[in-house]
N, C-alpha and C. Protein backbone atom coordinates (compact mmCIF):
# COMPACT_ATOMS: atom_id res chain seq x y z
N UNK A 1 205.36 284.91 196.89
CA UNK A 1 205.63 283.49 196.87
C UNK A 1 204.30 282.75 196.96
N UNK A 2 203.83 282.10 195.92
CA UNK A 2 202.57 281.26 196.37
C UNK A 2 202.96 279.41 196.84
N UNK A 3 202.18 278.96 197.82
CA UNK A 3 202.51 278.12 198.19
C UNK A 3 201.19 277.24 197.61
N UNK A 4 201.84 275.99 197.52
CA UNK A 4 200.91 274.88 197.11
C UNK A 4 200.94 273.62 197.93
N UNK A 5 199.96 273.41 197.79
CA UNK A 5 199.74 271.96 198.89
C UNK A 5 199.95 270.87 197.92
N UNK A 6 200.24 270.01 197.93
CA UNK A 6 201.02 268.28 196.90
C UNK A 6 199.67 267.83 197.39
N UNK A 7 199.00 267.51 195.98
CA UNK A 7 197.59 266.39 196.72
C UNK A 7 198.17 264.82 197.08
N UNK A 8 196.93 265.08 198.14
CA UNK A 8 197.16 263.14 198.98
C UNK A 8 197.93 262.00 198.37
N UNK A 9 198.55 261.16 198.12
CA UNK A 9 198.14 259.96 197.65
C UNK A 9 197.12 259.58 197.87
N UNK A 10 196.52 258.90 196.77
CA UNK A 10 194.96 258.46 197.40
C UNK A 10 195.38 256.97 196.43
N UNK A 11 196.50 256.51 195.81
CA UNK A 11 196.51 255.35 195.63
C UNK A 11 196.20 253.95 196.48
N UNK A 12 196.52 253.69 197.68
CA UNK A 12 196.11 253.25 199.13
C UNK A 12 195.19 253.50 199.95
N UNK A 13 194.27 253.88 199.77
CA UNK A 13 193.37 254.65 201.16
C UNK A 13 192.55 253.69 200.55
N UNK A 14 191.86 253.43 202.19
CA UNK A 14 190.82 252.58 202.65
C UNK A 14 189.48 253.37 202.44
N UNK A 15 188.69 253.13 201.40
CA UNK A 15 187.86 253.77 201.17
C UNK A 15 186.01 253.29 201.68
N UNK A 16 185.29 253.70 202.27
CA UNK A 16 184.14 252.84 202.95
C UNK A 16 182.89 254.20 202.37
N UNK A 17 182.00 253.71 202.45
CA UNK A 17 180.91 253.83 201.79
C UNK A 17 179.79 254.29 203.14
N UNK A 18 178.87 255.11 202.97
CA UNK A 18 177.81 255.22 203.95
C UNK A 18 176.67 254.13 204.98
N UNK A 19 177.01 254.08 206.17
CA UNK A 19 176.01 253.01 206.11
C UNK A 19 174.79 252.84 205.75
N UNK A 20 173.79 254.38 205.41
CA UNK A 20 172.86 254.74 204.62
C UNK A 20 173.06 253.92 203.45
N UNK A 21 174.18 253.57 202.94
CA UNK A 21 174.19 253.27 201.24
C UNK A 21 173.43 252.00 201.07
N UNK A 22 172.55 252.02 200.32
CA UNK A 22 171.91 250.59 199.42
C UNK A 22 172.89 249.43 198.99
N UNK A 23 172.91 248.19 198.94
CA UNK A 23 173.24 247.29 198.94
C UNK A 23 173.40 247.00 197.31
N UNK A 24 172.84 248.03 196.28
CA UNK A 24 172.71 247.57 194.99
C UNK A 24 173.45 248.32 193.90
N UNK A 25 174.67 249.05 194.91
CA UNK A 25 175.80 249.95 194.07
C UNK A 25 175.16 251.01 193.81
N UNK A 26 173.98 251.58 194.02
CA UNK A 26 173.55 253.15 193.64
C UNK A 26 174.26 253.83 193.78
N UNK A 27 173.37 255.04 194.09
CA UNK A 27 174.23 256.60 194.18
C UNK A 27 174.89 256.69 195.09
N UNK A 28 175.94 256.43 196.01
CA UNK A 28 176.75 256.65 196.88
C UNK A 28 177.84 257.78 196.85
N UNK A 29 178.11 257.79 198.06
CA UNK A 29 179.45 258.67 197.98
C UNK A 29 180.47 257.75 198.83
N UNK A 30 181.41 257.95 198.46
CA UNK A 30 183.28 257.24 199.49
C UNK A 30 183.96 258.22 199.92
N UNK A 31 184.37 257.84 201.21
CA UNK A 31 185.30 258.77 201.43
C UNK A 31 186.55 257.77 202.83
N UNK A 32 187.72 258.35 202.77
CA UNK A 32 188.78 258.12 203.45
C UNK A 32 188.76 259.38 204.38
N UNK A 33 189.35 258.21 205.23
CA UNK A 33 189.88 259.25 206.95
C UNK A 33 191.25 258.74 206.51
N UNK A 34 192.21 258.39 205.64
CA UNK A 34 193.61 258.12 205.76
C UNK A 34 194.40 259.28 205.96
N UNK A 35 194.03 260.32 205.24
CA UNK A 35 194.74 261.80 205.77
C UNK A 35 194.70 262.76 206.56
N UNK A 36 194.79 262.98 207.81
CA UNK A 36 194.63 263.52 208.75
C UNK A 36 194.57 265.23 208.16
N UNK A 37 193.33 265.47 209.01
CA UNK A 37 193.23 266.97 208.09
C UNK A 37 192.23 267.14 207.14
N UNK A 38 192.62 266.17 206.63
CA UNK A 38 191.50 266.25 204.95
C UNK A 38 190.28 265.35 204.91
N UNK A 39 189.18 265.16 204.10
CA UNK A 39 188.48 263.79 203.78
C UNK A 39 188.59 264.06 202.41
N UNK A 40 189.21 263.47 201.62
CA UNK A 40 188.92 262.60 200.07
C UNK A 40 187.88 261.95 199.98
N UNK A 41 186.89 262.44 199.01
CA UNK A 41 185.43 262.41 198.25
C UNK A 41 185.30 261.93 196.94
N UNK A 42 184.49 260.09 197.00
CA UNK A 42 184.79 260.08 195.43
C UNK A 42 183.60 259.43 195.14
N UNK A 43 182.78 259.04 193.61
CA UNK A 43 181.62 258.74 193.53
C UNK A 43 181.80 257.10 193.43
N UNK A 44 181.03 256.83 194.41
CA UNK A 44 181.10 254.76 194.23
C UNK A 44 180.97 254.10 193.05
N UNK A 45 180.53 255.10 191.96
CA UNK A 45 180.54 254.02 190.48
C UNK A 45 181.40 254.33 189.96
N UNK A 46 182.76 255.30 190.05
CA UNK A 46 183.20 255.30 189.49
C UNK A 46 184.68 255.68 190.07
N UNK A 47 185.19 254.70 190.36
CA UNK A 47 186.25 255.13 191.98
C UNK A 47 187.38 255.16 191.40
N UNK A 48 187.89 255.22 189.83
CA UNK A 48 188.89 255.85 189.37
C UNK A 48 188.90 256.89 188.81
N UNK A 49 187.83 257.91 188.96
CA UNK A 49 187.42 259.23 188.54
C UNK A 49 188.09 260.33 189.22
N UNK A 50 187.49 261.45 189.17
CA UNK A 50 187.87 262.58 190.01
C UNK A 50 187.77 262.17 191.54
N UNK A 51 188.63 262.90 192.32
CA UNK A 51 188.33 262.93 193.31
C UNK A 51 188.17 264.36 193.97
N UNK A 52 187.46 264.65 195.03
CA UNK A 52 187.47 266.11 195.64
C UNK A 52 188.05 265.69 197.41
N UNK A 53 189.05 266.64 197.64
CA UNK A 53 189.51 266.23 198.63
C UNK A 53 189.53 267.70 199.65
N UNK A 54 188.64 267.76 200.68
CA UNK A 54 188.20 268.53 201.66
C UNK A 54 189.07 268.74 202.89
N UNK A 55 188.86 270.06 203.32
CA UNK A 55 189.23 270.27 204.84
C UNK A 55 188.43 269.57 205.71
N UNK A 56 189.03 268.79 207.14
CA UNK A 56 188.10 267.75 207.57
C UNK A 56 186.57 268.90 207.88
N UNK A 57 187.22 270.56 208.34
CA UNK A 57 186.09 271.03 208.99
C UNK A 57 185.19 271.54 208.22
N UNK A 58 185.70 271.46 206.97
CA UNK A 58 184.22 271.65 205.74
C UNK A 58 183.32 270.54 205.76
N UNK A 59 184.13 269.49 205.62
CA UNK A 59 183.07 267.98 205.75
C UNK A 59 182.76 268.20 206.41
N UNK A 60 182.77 268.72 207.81
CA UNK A 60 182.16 268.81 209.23
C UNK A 60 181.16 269.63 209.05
N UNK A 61 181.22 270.68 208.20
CA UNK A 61 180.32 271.55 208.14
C UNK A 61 179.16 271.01 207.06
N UNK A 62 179.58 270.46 206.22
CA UNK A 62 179.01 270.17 204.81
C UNK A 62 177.93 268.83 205.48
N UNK A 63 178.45 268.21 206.37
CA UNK A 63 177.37 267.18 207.11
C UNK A 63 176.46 267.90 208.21
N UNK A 64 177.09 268.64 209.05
CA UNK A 64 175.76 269.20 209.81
C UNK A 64 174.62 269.84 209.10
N UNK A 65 175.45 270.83 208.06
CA UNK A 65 174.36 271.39 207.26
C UNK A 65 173.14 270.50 206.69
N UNK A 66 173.81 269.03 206.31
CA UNK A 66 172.89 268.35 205.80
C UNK A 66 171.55 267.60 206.34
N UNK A 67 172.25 267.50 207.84
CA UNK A 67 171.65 267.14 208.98
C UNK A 67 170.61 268.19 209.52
N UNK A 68 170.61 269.39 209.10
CA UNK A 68 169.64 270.58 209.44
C UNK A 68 170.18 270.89 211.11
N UNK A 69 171.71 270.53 211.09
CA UNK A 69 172.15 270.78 212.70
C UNK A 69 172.88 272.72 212.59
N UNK A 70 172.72 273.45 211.16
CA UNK A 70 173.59 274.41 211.01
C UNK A 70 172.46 275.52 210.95
């Protein structure tokens, strides 16, 4: 039996931007805390594109790493 997970709605989610991010729409990334569990990942220029939607503890991991905390 394989089981599948139904992706998020992500039609609604409150989406916020880094406070790192530049003021002039650059390269950013978005992401939502609306789904408990997950973070939904999307690129700020283009926020009807793909989205990648994560286990919260990969983001968790995927930011310390970035932080040189791993």
């Amino acid at each position: 039996m394989k089981i599948t997970n139904p992706e998020p709605d992500l039609a609604s989610a409150s989406w916020r931007k880094s406070s790192y991010s530049a003021g002039d729409g650059g390269n950013c990334l978005e992401v939502t805390h609306d789904h408990p569990g997950l973070v939904p990942v999307r690129d700020s220029k283009n926020p009807d594109g793909p989205k990648l939607v994560l286990r919260a503890d990969a983001w968790s991991a995927f930011i310390a790493d970035l932080k040189g905390e791993r």
